[in-house]
Protein backbone atom coordinates (compact mmCIF):
# COMPACT_ATOMS: atom_id res chain seq x y z
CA UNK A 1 101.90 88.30 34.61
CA UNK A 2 98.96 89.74 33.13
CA UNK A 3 100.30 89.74 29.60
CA UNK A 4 101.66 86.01 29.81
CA UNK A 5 98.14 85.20 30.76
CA UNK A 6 96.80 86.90 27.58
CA UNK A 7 99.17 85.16 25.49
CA UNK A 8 97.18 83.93 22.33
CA UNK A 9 94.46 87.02 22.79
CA UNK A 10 96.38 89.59 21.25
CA UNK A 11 93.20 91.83 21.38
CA UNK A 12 93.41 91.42 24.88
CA UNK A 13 97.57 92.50 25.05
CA UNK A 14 96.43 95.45 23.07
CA UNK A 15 93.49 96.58 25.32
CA UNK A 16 95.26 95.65 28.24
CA UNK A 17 98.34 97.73 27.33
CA UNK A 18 95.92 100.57 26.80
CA UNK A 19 94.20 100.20 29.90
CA UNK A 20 97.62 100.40 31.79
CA UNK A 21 98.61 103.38 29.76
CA UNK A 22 95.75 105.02 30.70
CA UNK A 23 94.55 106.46 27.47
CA UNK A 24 90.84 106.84 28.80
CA UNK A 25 91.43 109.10 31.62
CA UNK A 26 91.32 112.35 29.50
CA UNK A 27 87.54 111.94 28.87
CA UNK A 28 86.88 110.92 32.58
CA UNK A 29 83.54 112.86 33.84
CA UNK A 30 84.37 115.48 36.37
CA UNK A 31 81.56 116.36 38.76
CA UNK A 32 81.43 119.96 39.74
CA UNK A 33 81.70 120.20 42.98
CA UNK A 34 81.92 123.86 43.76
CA UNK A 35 78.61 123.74 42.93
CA UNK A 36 77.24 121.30 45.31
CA UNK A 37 76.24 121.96 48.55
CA UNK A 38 78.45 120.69 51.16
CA UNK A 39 76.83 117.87 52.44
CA UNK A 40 76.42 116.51 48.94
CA UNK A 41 80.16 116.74 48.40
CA UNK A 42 80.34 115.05 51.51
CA UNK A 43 78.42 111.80 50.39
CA UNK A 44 80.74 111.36 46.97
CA UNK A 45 83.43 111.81 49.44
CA UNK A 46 82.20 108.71 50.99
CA UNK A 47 80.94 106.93 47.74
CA UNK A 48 84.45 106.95 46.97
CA UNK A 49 86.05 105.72 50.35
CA UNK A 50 83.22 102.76 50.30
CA UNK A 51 83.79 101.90 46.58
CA UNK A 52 86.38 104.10 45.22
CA UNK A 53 85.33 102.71 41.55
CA UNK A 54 82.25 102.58 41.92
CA UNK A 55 81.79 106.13 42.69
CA UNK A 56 84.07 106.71 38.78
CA UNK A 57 81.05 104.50 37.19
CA UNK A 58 78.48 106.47 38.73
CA UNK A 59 80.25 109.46 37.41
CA UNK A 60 79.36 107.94 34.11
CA UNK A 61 75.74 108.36 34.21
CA UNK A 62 73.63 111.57 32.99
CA UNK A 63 72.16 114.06 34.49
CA UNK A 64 70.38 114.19 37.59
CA UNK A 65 70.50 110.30 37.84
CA UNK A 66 74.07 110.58 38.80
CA UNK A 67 72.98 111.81 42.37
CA UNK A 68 69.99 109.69 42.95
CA UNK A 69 72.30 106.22 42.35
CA UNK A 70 74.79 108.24 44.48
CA UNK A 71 72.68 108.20 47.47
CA UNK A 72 70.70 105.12 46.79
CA UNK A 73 74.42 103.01 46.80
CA UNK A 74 74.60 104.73 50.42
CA UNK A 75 71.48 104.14 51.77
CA UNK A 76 72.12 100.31 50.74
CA UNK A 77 75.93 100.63 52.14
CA UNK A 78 74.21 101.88 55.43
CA UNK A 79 72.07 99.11 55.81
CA UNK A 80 74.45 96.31 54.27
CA UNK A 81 76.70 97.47 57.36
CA UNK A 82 73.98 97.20 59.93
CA UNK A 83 73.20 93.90 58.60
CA UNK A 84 77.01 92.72 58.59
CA UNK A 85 78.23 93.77 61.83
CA UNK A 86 78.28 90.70 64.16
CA UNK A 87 78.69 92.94 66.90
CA UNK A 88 75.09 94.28 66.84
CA UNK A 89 72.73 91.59 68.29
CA UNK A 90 69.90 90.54 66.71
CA UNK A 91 67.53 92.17 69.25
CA UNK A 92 68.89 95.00 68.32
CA UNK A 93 69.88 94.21 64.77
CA UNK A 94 66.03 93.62 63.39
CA UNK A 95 64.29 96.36 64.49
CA UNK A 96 67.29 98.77 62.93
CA UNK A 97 66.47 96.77 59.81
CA UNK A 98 62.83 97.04 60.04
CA UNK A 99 62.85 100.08 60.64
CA UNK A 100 65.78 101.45 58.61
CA UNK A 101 63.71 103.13 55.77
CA UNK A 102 62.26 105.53 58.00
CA UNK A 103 65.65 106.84 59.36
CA UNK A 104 65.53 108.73 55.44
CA UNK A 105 63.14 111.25 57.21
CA UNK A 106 64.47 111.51 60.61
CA UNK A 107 67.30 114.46 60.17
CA UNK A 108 69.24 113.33 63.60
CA UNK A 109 69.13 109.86 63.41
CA UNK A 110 72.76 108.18 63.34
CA UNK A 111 74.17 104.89 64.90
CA UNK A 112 77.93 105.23 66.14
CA UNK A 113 77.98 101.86 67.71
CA UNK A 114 79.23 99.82 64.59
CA UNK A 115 82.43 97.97 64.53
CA UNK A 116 82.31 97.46 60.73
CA UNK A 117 84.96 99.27 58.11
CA UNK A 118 82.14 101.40 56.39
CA UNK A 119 80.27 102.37 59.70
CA UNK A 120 81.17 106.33 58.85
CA UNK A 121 77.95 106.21 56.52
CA UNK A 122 76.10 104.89 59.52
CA UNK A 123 77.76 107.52 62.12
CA UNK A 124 77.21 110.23 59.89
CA UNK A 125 73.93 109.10 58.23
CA UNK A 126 71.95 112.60 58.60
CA UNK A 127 74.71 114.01 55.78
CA UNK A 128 73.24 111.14 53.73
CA UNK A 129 69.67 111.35 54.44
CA UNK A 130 69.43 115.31 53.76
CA UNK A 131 70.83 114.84 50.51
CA UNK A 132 68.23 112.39 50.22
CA UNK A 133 65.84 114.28 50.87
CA UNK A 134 66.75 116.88 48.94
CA UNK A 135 66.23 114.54 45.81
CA UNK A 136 62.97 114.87 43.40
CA UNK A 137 59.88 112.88 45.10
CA UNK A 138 60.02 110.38 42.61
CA UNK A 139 63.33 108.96 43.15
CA UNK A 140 63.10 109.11 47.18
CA UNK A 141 59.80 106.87 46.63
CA UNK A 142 62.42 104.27 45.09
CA UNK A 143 65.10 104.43 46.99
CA UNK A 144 62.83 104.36 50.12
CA UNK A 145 60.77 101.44 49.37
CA UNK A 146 63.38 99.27 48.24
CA UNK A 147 65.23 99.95 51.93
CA UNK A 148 61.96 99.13 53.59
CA UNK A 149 61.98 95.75 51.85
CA UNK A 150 65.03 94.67 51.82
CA UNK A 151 65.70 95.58 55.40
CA UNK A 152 62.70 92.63 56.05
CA UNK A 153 64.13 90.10 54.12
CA UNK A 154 67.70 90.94 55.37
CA UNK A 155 66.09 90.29 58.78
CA UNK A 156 64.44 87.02 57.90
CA UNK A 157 67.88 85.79 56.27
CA UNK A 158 69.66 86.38 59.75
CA UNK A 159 68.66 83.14 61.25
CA UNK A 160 68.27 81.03 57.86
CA UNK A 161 69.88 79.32 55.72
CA UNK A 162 69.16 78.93 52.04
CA UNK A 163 67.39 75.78 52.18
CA UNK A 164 65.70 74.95 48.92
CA UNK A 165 66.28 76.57 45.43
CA UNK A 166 63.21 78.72 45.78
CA UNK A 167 64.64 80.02 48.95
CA UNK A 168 68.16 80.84 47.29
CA UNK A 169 65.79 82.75 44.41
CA UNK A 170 64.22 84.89 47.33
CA UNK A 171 67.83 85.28 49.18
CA UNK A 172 69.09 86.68 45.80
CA UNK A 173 66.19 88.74 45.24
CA UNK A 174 66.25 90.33 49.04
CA UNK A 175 70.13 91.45 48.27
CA UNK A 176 70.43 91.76 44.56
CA UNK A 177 66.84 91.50 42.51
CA UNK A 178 65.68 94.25 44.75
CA UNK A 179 68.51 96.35 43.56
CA UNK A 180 68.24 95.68 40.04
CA UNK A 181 64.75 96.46 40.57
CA UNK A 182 65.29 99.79 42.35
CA UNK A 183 68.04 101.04 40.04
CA UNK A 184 65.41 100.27 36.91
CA UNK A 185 62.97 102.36 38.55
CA UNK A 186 65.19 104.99 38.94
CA UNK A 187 66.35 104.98 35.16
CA UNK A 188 62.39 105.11 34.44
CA UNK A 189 62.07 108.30 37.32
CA UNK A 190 64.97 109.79 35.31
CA UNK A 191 63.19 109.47 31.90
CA UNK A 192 66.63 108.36 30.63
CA UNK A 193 64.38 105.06 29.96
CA UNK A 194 60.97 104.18 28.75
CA UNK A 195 58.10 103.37 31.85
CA UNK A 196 58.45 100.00 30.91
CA UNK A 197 61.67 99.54 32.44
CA UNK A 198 60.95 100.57 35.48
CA UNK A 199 57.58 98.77 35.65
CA UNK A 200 59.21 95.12 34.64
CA UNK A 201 60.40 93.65 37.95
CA UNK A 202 60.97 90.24 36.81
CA UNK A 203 63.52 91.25 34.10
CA UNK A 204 65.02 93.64 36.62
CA UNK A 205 64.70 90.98 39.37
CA UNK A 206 66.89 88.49 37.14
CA UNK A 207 69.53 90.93 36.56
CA UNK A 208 70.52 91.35 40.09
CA UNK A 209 70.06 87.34 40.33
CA UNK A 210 71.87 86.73 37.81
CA UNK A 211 74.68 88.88 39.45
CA UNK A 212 74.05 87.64 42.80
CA UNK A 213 74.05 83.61 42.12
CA UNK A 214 77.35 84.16 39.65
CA UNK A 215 79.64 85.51 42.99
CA UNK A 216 77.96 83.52 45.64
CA UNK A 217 78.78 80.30 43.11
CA UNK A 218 82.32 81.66 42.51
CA UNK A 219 83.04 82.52 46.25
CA UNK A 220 82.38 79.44 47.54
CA UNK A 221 85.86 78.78 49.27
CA UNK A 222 86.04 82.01 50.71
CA UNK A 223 82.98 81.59 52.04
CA UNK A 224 83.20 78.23 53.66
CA UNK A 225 86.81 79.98 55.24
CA UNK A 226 84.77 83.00 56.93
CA UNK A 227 82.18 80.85 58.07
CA UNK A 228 79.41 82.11 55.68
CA UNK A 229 77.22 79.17 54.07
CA UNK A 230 74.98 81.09 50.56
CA UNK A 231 75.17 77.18 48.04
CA UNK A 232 71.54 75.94 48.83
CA UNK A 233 71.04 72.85 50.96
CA UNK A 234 68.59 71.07 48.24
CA UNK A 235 71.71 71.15 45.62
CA UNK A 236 74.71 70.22 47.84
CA UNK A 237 72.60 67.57 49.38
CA UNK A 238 72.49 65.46 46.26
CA UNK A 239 76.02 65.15 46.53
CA UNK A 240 77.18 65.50 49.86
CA UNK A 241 75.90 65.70 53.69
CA UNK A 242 77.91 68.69 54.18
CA UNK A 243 78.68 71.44 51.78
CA UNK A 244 82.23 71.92 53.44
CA UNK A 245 83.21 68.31 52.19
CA UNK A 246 82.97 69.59 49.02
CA UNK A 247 86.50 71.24 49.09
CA UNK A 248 87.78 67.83 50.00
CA UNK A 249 89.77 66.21 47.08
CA UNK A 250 88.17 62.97 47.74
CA UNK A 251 84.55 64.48 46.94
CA UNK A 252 85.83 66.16 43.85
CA UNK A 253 83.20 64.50 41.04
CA UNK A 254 80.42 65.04 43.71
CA UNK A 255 81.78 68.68 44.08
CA UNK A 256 81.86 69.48 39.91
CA UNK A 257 78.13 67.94 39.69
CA UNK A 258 77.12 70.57 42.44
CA UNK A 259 79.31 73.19 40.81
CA UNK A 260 77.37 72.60 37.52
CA UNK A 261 74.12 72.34 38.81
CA UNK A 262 74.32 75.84 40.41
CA UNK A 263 75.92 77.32 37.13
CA UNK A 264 72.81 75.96 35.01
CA UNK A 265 70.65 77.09 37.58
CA UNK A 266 72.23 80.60 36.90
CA UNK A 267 72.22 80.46 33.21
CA UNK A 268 68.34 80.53 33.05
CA UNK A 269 67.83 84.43 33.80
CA UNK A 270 70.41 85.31 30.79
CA UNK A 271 67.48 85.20 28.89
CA UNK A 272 65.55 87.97 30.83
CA UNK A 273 69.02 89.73 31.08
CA UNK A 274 69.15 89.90 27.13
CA UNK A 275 65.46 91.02 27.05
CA UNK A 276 65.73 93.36 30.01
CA UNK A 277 68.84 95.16 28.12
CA UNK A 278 67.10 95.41 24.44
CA UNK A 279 64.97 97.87 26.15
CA UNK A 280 67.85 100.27 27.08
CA UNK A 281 68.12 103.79 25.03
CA UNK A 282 70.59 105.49 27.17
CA UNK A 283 73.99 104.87 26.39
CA UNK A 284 75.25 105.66 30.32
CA UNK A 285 72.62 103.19 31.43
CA UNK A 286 73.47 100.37 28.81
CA UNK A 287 77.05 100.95 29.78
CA UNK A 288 76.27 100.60 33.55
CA UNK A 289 73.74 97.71 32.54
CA UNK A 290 75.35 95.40 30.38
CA UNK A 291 79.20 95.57 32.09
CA UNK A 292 78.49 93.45 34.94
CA UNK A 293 76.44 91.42 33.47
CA UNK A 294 78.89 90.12 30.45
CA UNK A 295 81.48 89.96 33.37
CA UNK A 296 78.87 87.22 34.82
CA UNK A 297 78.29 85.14 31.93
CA UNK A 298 82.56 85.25 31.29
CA UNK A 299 83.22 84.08 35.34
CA UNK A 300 80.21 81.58 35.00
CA UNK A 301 82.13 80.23 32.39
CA UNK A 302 85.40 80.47 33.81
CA UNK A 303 83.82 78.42 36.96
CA UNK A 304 81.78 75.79 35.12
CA UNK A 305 83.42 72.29 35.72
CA UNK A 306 86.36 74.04 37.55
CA UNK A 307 87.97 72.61 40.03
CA UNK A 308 89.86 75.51 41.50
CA UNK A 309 86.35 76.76 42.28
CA UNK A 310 86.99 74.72 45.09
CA UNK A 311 90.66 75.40 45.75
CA UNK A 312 91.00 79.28 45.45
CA UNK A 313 89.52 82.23 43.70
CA UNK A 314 88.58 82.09 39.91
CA UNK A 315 89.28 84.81 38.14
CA UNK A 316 89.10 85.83 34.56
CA UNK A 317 92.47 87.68 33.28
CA UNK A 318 92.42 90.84 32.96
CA UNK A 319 93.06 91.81 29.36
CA UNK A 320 89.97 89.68 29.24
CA UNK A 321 88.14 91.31 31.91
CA UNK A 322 89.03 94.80 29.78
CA UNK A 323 87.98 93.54 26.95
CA UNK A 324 84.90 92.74 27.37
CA UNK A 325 83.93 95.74 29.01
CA UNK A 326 85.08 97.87 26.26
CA UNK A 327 83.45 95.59 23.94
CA UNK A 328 80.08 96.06 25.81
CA UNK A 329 78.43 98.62 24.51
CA UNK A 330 75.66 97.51 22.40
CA UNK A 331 73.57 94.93 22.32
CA UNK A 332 74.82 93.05 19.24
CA UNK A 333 78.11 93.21 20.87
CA UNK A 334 76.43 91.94 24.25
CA UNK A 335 74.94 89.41 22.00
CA UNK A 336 78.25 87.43 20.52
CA UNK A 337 79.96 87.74 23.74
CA UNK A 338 76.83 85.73 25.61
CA UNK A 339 77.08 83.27 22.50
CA UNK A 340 81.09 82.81 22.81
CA UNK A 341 80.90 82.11 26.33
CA UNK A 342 77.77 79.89 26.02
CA UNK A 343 79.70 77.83 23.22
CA UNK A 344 82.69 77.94 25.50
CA UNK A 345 80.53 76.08 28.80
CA UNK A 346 78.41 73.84 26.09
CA UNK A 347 82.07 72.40 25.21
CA UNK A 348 82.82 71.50 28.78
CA UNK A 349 79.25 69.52 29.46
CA UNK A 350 80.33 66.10 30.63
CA UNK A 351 78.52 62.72 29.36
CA UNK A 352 78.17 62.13 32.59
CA UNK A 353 77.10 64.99 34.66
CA UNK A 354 73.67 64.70 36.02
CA UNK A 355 72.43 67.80 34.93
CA UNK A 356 73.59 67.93 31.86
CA UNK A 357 70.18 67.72 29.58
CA UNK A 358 69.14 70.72 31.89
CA UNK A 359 72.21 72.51 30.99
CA UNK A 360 72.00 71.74 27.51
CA UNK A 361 68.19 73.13 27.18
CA UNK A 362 69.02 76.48 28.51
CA UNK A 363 72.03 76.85 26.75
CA UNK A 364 70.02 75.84 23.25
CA UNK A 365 67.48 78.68 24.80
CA UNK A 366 69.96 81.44 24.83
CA UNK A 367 71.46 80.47 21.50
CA UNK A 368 68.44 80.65 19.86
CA UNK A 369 67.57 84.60 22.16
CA UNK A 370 71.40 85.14 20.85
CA UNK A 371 70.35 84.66 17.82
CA UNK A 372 66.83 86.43 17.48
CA UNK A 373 69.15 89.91 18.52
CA UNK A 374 71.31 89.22 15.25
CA UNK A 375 67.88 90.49 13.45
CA UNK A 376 66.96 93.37 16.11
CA UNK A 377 68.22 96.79 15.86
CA UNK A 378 69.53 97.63 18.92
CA UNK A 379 68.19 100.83 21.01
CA UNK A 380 71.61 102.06 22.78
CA UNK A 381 73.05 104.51 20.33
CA UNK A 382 75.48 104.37 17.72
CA UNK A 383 79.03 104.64 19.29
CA UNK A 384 80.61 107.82 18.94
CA UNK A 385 85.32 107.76 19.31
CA UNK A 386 83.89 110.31 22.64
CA UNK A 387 81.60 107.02 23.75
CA UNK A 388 84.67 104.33 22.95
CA UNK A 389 86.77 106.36 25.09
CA UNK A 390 84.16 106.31 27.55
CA UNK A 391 83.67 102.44 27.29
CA UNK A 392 87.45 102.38 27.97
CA UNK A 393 87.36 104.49 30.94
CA UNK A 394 84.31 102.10 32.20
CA UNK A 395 86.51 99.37 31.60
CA UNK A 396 89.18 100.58 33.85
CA UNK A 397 86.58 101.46 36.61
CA UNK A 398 85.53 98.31 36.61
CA UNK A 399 88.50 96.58 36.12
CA UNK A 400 89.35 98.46 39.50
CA UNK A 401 86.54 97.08 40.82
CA UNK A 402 86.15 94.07 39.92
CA UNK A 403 89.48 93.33 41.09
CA UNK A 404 88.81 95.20 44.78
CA UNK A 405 86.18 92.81 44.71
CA UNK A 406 87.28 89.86 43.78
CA UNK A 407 88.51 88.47 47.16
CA UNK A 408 85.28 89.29 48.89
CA UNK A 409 81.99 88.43 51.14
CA UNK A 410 79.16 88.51 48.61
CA UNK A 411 77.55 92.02 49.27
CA UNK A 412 74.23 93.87 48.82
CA UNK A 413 75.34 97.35 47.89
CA UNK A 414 77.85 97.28 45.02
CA UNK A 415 74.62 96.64 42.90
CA UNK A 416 76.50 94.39 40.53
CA UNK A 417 75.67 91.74 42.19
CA UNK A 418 78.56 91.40 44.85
């Protein structure tokens, strides 16, 4: 089925077809775990039974940074599950967020009453917070403070809904910015990256948004089914008077113009996602970078003036999904692929949608920041054949994960954005 859908990419038959034969796995990254201490072991152990893939792409990354995105994706998990379980109240439920950052230091402190699927990283949390502890100062500053703030705005979000657009930027930015932030500062703590990496929050900031608004647009169905409401009440209400109308048939127009307003609404931090990745010098980072994020721009496309946004799950197909991500690995690469798909949503702007001259301005904004990186020299490296085997293995991690993914809640701690 795959390969029908790719008929007329042949690129994407061929990189598909390698993908299934597997031709990446021989240069997979193979963590040495006789050497770890047990506890550590432990904690990949669980990396991979909360995001089997994920835990491959964090394999990816060099040197010590490897362990300190380890733990900071459980420390996140750990509180993401405190924050989904509907069986905690909320008397109980905000104080554990509060407070949650200071558990790091407290060597006993577990929870075993959560009914969630991931609640092992909660019951066993002091395996999790030694190893945390046992990382350089620098990076359990980050990974710290980040908890401590996003544990308050997780808590604030518990009894509101996104209201305006400013309040959707702030939602996005308690479950996804704040990520994209944290990770940055960790690439900076590494010295993988420059200072100035770390020290930009707004570009990091628009990454995770950027992430963030892409899955809660495309996951709107799925949403409405579980009972889970993330579209913000000052867009739907243009159209409608309630956002589940908009999977009705008969609201279909109204439902497109909300679609589209969201998507352009979106499209406005690309250009602080090219900028923020210019600044990359790491090859492992731009990898982990610049994946997601040309996965984002392809589903925004895929979704913009889509019906089936409203019917079932948009996907991209795979051979494209694999594609891309092997493509990814540069930033003049990054570059044409944020043009193609640009060209590809300016070509489906209606006459008549009513924000069409705001789509049209940001799209002429990231041509012409598409453009400007035609004349740059970009600071990931030169790819090596051991780096394009690499990008292929990334691909397949992703592809993995992307597709585990796919069907679900929007989430804090895959820090891609879902």
């Amino acid at each position: 089925m795959d390969i029908l859908k790719s008929l007329g990419h042949p690129e994407e038959i061929f990189n598909l077809f390698r993908f299934k034969m597997g031709g990446c796995r021989s240069v997979m990254p193979k963590l040495d775990y006789e050497s770890m201490s047990e506890s550590l072991r432990t904690c990949y152990i669980y990396l991979n039974q909360t995001s089997r893939s994920f835990a491959a792409v964090i394999q990816a990354l060099d040197g010590e940074l490897r362990h300190a995105v380890c733990i900071f994706y459980l420390v996140l998990r750990a509180l993401d599950t405190v924050e989904d379980d509907m069986s905690i109240s909320l008397e109980k439920k905000v104080p554990l967020l509060h407070d949650f950052h200071s558990f790091l230091y407290d060597a006993e402190w577990c929870f075993t009453e959560s009914q969630e699927k991931d609640r092992q990283v909660l019951a066993d949390f002091p395996t999790i917070s030694v190893e945390f502890r046992n990382l350089g100062q620098q990076y359990q500053e980050v990974i710290s403070d980040i908890c401590h703030r996003m544990g308050v705005g997780m808590a604030e979000f518990l009894e509101k809904k996104v209201s305006s657009m400013k309040e959707w930027d702030t939602y996005c930015h308690y479950v996804a910015g704040l990520v994209g932030i944290g990770l940055s500062r960790l690439f900076s703590a590494s010295q993988l990256e420059d200072p100035e990496v770390g020290r930009d929050t707004e570009l990091a900031n628009s990454m995770g948004l950027f992430l963030q608004k892409t899955n809660i647009i495309r996951d709107y169905l799925e949403d409405q089914q579980e009972g889970r409401a993330f579209w913000p009440q000052e867009a739907w209400s243009q159209f409608t008077t309630k956002l589940e109308d908009l999977a009705k048939p008969q609201h279909l127009d109204s439902a497109l113009a909300c679609l589209n307003l969201l998507v352009t609404d979106a499209l406005r931090h690309v250009p602080d996602v090219i900028n923020y990745l210019t600044r990359l010098r790491n090859q492992s980072v731009f990898n982990f970078c610049a994946i997601p994020q040309v996965m984002a721009i392809a589903t925004l496309s895929a979704c913009y003036n889509n019906p089936q946004v409203f019917q079932g799950v948009v996907k991209i197909r795979k051979g494209q999904a694999v594609t891309l991500m092997m493509q990814a690995t540069n930033m003049s690469a990054v570059s044409s692929i944020v043009s193609q798909y640009s060209q590809e949503i300016l070509q489906k702007v209606s006459l008549t949608d009513p924000s069409r001259d705001q789509t049209l301005l940001i799209l002429q904004l990231i041509r012409e920041k598409t453009l400007s990186q035609d004349t740059l020299p970009s600071r990931a490296h030169h790819l090596s054949p051991v780096y394009l085997s690499a990008a292929m293995l990334l691909a397949a991690l992703s592809w993995q994960y992307l597709t585990a993914t796919a069907g679900q809640a929007t989430s804090t701690t895959d820090m891609q954005g879902h």
